[in-house]
PDB file of N, CA and C in Angstrom:
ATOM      1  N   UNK A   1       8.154  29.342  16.993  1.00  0.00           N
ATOM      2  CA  UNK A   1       8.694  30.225  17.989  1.00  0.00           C
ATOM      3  C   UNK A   1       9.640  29.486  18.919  1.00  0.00           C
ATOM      4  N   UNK A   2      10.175  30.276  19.935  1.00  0.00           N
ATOM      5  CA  UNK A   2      10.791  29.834  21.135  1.00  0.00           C
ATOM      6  C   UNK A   2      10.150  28.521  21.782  1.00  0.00           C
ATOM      7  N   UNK A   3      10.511  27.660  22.524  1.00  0.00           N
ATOM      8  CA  UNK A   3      10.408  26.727  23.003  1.00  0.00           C
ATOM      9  C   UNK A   3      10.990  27.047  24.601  1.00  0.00           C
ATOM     10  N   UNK A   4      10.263  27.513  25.580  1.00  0.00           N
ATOM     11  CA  UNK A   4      10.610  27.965  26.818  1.00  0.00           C
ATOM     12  C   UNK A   4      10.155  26.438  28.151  1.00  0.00           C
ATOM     13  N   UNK A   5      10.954  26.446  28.915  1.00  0.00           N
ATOM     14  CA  UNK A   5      10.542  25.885  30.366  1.00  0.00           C
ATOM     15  C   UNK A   5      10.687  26.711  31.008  1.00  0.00           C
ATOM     16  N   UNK A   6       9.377  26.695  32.071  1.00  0.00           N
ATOM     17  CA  UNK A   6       9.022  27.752  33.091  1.00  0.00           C
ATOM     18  C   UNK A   6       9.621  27.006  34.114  1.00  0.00           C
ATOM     19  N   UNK A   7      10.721  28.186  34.928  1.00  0.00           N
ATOM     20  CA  UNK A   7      11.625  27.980  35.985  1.00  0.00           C
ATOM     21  C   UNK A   7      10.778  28.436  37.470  1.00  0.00           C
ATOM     22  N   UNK A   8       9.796  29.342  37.074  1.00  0.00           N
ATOM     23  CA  UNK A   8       9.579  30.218  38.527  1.00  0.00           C
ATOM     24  C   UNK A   8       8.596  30.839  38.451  1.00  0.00           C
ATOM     25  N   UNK A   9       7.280  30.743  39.245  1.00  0.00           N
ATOM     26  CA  UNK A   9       6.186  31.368  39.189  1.00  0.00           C
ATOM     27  C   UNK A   9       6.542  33.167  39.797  1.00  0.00           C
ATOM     28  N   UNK A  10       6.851  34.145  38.922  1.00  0.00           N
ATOM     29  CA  UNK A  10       6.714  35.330  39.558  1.00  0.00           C
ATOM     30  C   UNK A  10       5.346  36.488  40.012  1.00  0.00           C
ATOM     31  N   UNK A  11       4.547  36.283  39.878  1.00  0.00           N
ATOM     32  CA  UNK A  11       2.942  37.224  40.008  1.00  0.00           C
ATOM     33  C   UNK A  11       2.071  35.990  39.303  1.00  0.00           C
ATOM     34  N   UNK A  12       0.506  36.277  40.485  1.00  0.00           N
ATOM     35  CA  UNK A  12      -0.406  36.405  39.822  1.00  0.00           C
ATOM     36  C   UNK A  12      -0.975  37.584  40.030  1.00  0.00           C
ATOM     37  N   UNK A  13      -1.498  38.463  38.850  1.00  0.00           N
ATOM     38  CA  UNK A  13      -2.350  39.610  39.370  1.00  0.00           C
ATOM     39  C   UNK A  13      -3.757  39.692  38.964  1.00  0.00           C
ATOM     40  N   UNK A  14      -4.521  40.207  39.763  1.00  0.00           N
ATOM     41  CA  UNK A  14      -5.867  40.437  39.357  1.00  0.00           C
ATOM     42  C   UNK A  14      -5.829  41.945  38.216  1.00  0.00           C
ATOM     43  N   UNK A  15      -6.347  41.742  36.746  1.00  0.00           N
ATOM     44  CA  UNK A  15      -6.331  42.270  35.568  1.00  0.00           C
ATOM     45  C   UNK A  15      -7.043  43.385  36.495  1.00  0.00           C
ATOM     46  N   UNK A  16      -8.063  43.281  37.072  1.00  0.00           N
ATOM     47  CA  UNK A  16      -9.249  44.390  37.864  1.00  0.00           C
ATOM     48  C   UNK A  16      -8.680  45.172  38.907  1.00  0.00           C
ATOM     49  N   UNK A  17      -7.792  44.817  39.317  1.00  0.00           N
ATOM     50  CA  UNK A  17      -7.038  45.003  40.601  1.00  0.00           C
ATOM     51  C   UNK A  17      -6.270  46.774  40.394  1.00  0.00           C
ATOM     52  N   UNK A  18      -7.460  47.695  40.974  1.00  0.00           N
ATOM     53  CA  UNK A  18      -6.611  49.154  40.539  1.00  0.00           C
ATOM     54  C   UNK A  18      -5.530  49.709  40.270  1.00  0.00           C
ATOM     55  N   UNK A  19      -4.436  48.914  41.093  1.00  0.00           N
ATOM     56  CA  UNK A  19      -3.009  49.103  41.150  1.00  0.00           C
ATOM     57  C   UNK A  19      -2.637  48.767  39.850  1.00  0.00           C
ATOM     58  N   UNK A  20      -3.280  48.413  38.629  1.00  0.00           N
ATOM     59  CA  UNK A  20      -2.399  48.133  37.841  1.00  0.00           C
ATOM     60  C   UNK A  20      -3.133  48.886  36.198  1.00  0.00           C
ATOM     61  N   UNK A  21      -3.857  49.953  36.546  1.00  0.00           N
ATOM     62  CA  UNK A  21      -4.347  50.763  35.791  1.00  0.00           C
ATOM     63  C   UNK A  21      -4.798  50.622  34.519  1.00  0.00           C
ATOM     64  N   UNK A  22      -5.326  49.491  34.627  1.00  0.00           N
ATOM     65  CA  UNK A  22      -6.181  48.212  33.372  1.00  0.00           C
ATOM     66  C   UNK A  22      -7.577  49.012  33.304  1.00  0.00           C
ATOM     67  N   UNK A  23      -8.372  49.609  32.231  1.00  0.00           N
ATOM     68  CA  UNK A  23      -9.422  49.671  31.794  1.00  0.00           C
ATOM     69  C   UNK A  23     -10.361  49.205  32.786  1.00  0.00           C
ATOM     70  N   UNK A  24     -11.873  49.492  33.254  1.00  0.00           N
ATOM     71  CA  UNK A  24     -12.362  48.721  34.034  1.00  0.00           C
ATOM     72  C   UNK A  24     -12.899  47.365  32.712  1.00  0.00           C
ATOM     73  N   UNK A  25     -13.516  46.404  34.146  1.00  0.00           N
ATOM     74  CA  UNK A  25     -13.841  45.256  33.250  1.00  0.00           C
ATOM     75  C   UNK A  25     -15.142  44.695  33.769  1.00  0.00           C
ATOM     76  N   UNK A  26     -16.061  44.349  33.118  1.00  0.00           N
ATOM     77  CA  UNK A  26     -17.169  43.731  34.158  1.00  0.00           C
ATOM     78  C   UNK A  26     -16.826  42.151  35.193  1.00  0.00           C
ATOM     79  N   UNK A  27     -15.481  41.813  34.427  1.00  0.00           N
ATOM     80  CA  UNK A  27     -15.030  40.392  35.153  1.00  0.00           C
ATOM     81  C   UNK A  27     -13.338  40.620  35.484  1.00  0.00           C
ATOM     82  N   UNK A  28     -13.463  39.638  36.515  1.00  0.00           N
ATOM     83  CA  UNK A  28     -11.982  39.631  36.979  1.00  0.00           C
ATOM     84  C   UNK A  28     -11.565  38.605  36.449  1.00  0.00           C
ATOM     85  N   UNK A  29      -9.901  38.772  35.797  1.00  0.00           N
ATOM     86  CA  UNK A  29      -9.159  37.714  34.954  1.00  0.00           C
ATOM     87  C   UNK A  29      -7.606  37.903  35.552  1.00  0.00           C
ATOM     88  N   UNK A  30      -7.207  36.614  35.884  1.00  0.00           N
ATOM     89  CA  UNK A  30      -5.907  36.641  36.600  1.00  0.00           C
ATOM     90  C   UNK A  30      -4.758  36.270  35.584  1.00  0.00           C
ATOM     91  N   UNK A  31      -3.845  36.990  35.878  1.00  0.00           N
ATOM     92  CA  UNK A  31      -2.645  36.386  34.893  1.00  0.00           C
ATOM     93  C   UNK A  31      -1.322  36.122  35.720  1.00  0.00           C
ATOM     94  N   UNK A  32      -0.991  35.697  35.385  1.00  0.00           N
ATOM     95  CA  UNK A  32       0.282  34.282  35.867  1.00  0.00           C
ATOM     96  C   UNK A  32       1.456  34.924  35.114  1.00  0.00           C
ATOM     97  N   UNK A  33       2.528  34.913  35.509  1.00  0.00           N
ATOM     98  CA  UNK A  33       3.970  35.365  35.303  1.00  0.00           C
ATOM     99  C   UNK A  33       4.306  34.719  35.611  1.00  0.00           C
ATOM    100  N   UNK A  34       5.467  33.855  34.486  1.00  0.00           N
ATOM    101  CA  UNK A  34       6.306  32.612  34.921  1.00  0.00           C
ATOM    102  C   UNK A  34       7.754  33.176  34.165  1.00  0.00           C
ATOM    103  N   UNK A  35       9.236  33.279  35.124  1.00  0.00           N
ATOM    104  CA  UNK A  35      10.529  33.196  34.490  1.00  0.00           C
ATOM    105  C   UNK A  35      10.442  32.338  33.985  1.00  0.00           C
ATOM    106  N   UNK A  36      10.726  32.012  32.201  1.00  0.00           N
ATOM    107  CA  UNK A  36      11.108  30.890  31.813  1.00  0.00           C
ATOM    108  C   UNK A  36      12.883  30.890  31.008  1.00  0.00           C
ATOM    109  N   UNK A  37      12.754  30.120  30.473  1.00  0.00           N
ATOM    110  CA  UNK A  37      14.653  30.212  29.990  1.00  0.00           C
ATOM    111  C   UNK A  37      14.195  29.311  28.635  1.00  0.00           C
ATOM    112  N   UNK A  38      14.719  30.001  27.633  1.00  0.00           N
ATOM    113  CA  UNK A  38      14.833  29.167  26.524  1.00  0.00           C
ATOM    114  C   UNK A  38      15.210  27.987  26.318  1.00  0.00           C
ATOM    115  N   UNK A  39      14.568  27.285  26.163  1.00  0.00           N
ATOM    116  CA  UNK A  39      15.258  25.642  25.634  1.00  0.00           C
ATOM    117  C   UNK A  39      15.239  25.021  24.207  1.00  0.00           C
ATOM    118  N   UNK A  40      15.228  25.534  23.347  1.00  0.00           N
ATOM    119  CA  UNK A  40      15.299  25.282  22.009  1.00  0.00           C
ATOM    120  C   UNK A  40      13.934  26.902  20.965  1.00  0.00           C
ATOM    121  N   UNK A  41      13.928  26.370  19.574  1.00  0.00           N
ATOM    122  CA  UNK A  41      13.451  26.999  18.857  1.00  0.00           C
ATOM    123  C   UNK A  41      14.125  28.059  18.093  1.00  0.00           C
ATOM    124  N   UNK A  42      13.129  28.956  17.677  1.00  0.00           N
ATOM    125  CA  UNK A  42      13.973  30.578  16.997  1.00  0.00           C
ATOM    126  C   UNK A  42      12.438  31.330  16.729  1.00  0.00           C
ATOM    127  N   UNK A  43      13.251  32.719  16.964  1.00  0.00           N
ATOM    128  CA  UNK A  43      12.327  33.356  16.968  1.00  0.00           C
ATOM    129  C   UNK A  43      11.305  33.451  15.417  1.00  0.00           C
ATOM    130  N   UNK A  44       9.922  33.511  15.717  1.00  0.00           N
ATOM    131  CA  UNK A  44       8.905  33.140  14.552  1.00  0.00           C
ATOM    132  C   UNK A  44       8.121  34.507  14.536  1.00  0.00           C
ATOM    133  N   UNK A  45       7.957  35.119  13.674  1.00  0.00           N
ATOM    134  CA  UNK A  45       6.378  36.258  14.180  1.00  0.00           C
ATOM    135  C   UNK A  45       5.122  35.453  13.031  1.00  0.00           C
ATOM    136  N   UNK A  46       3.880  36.421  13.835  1.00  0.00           N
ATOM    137  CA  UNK A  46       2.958  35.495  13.466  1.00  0.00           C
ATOM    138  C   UNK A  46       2.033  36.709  13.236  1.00  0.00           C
ATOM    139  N   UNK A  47       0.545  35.983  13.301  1.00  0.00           N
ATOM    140  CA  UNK A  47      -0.397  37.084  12.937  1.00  0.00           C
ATOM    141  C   UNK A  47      -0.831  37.855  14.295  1.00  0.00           C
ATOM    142  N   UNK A  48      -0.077  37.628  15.336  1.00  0.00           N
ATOM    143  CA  UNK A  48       0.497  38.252  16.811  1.00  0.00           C
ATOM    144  C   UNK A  48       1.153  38.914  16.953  1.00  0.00           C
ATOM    145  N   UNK A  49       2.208  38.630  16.433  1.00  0.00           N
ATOM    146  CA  UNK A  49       3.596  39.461  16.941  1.00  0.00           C
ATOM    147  C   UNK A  49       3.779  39.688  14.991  1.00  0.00           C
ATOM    148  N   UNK A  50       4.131  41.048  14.904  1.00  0.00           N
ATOM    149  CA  UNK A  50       4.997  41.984  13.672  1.00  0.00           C
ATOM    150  C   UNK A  50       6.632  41.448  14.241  1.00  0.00           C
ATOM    151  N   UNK A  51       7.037  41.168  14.862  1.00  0.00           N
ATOM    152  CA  UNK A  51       8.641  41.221  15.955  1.00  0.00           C
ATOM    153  C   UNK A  51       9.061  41.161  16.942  1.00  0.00           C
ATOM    154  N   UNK A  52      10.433  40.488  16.727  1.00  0.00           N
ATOM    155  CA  UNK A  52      10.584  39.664  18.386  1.00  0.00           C
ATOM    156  C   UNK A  52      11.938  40.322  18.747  1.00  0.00           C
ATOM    157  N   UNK A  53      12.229  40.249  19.636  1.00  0.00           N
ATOM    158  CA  UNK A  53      13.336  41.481  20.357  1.00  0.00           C
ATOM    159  C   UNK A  53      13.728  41.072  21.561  1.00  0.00           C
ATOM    160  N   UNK A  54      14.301  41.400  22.195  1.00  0.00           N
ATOM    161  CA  UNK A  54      14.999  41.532  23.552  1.00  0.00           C
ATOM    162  C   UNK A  54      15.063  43.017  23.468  1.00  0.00           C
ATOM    163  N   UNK A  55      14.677  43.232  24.672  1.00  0.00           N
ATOM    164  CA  UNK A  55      15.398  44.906  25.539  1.00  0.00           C
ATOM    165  C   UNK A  55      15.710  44.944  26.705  1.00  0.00           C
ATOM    166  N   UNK A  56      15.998  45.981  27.187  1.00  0.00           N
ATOM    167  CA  UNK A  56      16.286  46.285  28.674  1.00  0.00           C
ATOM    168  C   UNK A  56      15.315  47.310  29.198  1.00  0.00           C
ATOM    169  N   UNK A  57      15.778  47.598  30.265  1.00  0.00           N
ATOM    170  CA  UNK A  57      14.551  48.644  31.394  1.00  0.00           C
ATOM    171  C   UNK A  57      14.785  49.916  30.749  1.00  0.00           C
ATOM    172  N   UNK A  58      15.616  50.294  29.898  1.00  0.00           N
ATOM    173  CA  UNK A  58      15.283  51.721  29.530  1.00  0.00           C
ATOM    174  C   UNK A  58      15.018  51.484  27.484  1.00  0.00           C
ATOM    175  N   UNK A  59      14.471  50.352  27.269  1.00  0.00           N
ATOM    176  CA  UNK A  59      14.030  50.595  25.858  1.00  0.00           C
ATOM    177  C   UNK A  59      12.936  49.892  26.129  1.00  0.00           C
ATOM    178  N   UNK A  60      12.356  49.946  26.861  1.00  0.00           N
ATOM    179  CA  UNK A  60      10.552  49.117  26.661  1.00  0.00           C
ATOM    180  C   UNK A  60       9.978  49.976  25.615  1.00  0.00           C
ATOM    181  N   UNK A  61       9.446  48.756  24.611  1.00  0.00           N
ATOM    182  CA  UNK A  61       8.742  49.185  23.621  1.00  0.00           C
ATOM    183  C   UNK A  61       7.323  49.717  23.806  1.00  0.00           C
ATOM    184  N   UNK A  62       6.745  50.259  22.919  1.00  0.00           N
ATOM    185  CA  UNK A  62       5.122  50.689  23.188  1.00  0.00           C
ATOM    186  C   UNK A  62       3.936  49.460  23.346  1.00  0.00           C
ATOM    187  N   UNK A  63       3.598  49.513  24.450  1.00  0.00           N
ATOM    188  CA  UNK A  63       2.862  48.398  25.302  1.00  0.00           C
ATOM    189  C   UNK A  63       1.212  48.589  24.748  1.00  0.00           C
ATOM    190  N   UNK A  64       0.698  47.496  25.078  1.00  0.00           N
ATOM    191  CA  UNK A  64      -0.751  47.137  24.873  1.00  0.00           C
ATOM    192  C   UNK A  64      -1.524  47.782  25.887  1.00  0.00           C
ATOM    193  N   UNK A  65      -1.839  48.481  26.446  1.00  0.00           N
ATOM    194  CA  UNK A  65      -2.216  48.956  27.936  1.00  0.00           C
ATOM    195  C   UNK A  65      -3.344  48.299  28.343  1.00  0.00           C
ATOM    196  N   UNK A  66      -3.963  47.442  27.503  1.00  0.00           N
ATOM    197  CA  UNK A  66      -5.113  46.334  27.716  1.00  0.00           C
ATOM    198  C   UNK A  66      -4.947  44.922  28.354  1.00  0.00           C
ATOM    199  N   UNK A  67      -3.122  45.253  28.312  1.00  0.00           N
ATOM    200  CA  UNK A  67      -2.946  43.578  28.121  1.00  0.00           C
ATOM    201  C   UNK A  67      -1.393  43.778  29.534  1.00  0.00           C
ATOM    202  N   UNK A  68      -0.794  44.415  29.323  1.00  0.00           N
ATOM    203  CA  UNK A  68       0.368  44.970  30.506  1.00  0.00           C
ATOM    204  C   UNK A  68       0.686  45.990  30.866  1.00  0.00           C
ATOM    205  N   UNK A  69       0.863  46.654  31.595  1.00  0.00           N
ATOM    206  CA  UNK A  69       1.194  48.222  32.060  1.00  0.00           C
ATOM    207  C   UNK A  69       2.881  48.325  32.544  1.00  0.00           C
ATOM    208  N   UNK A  70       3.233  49.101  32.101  1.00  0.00           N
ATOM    209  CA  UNK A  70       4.902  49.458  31.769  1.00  0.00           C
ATOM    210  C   UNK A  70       4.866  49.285  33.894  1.00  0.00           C
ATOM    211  N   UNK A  71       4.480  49.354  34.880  1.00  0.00           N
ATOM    212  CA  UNK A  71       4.947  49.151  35.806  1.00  0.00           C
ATOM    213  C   UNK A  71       5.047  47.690  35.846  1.00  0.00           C
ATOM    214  N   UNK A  72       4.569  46.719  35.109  1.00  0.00           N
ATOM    215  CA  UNK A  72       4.198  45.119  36.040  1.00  0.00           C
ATOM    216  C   UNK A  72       5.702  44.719  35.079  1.00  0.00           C
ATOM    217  N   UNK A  73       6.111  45.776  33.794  1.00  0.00           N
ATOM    218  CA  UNK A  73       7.070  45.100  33.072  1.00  0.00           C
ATOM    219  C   UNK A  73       8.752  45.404  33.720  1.00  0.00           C
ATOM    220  N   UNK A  74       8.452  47.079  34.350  1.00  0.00           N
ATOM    221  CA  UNK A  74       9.825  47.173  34.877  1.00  0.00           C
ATOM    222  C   UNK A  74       9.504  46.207  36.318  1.00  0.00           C
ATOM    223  N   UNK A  75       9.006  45.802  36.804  1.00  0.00           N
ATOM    224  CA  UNK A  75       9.079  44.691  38.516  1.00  0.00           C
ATOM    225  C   UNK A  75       9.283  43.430  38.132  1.00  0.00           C
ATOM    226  N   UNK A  76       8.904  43.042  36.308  1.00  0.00           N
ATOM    227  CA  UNK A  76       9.934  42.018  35.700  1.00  0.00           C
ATOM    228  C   UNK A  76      11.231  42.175  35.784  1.00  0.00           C
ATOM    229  N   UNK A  77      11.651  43.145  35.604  1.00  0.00           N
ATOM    230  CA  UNK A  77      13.267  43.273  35.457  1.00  0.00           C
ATOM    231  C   UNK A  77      14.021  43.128  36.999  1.00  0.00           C
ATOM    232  N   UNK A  78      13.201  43.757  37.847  1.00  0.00           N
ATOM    233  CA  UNK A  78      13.347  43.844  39.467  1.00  0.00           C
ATOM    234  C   UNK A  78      13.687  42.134  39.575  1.00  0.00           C
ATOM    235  N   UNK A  79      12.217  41.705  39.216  1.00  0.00           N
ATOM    236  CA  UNK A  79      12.771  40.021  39.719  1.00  0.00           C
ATOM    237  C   UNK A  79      14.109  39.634  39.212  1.00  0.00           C
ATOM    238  N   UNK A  80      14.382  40.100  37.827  1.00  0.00           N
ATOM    239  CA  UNK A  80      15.544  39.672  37.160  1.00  0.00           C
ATOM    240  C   UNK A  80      16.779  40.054  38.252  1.00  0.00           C
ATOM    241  N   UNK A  81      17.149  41.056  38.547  1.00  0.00           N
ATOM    242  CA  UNK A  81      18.166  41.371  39.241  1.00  0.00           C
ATOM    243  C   UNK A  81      17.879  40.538  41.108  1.00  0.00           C
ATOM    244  N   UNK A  82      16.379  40.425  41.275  1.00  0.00           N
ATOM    245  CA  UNK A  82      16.505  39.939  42.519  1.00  0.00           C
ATOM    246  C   UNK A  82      16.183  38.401  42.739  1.00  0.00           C
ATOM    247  N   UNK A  83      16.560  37.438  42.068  1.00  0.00           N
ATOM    248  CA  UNK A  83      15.933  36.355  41.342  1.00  0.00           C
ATOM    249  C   UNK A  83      14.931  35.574  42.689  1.00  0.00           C
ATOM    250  N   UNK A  84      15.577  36.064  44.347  1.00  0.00           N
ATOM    251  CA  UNK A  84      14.398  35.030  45.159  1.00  0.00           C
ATOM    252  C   UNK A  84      13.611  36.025  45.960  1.00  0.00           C
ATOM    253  N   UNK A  85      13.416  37.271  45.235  1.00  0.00           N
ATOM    254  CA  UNK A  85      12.032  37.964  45.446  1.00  0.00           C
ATOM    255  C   UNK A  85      11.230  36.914  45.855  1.00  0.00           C
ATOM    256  N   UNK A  86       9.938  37.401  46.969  1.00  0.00           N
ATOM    257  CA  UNK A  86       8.499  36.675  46.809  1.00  0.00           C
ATOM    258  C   UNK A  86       7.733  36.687  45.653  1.00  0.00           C
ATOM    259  N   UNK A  87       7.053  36.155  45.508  1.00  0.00           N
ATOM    260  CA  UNK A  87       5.735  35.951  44.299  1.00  0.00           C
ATOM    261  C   UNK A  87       5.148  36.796  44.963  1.00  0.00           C
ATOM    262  N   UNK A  88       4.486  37.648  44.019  1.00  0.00           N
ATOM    263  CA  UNK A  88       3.163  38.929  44.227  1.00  0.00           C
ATOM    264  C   UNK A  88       2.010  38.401  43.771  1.00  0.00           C
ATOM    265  N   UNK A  89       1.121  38.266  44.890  1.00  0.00           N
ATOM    266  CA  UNK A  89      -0.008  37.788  44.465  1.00  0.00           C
ATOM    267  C   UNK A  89      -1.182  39.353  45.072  1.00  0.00           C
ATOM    268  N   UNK A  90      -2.001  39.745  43.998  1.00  0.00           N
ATOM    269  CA  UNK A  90      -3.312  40.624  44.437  1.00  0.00           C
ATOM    270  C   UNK A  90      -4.231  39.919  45.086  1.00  0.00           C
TER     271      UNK A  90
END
């Protein structure tokens, strides 16, 4: 796969954290959002990924709803256009 360096911590969120309309869970699990920028590789799929893509804010593909919710992906794109946003932490 890609070979990325992480430029910029954008979110940590709490997976449990209502605002982000995750299944309940008996445990809280935090996930970390980092801008990174390609630095070598090519795209690989695996027994993970069927396909690798680029899109924009109006072709988000059909999401995992276990794993990201189409709001935490368009406030990715937000950072993109606003690159020294704060970090969102729950």
């Amino acid at each position: 796969g890609y070979t990325t360096r992480a430029t910029r911590l954008l979110a940590v969120y709490d997976r449990a954290h209502p605002r982000h309309g995750h299944p309940p869970a008996p445990y809280h699990s935090y996930k970390l959002f980092f801008r990174c920028e390609i630095v070598g590789g090519e795209p690989t799929s695996s027994y993970e990924t069927t396909a690798i893509d680029f899109f924009g804010p109006d072709a988000i593909p059909p999401l995992s709803p276990g794993r990201n919710g189409l709001s935490q992906i368009q406030r990715f794109f937000d950072f993109w256009e606003h690159p020294d946003a704060p970090v969102e932490f729950d």
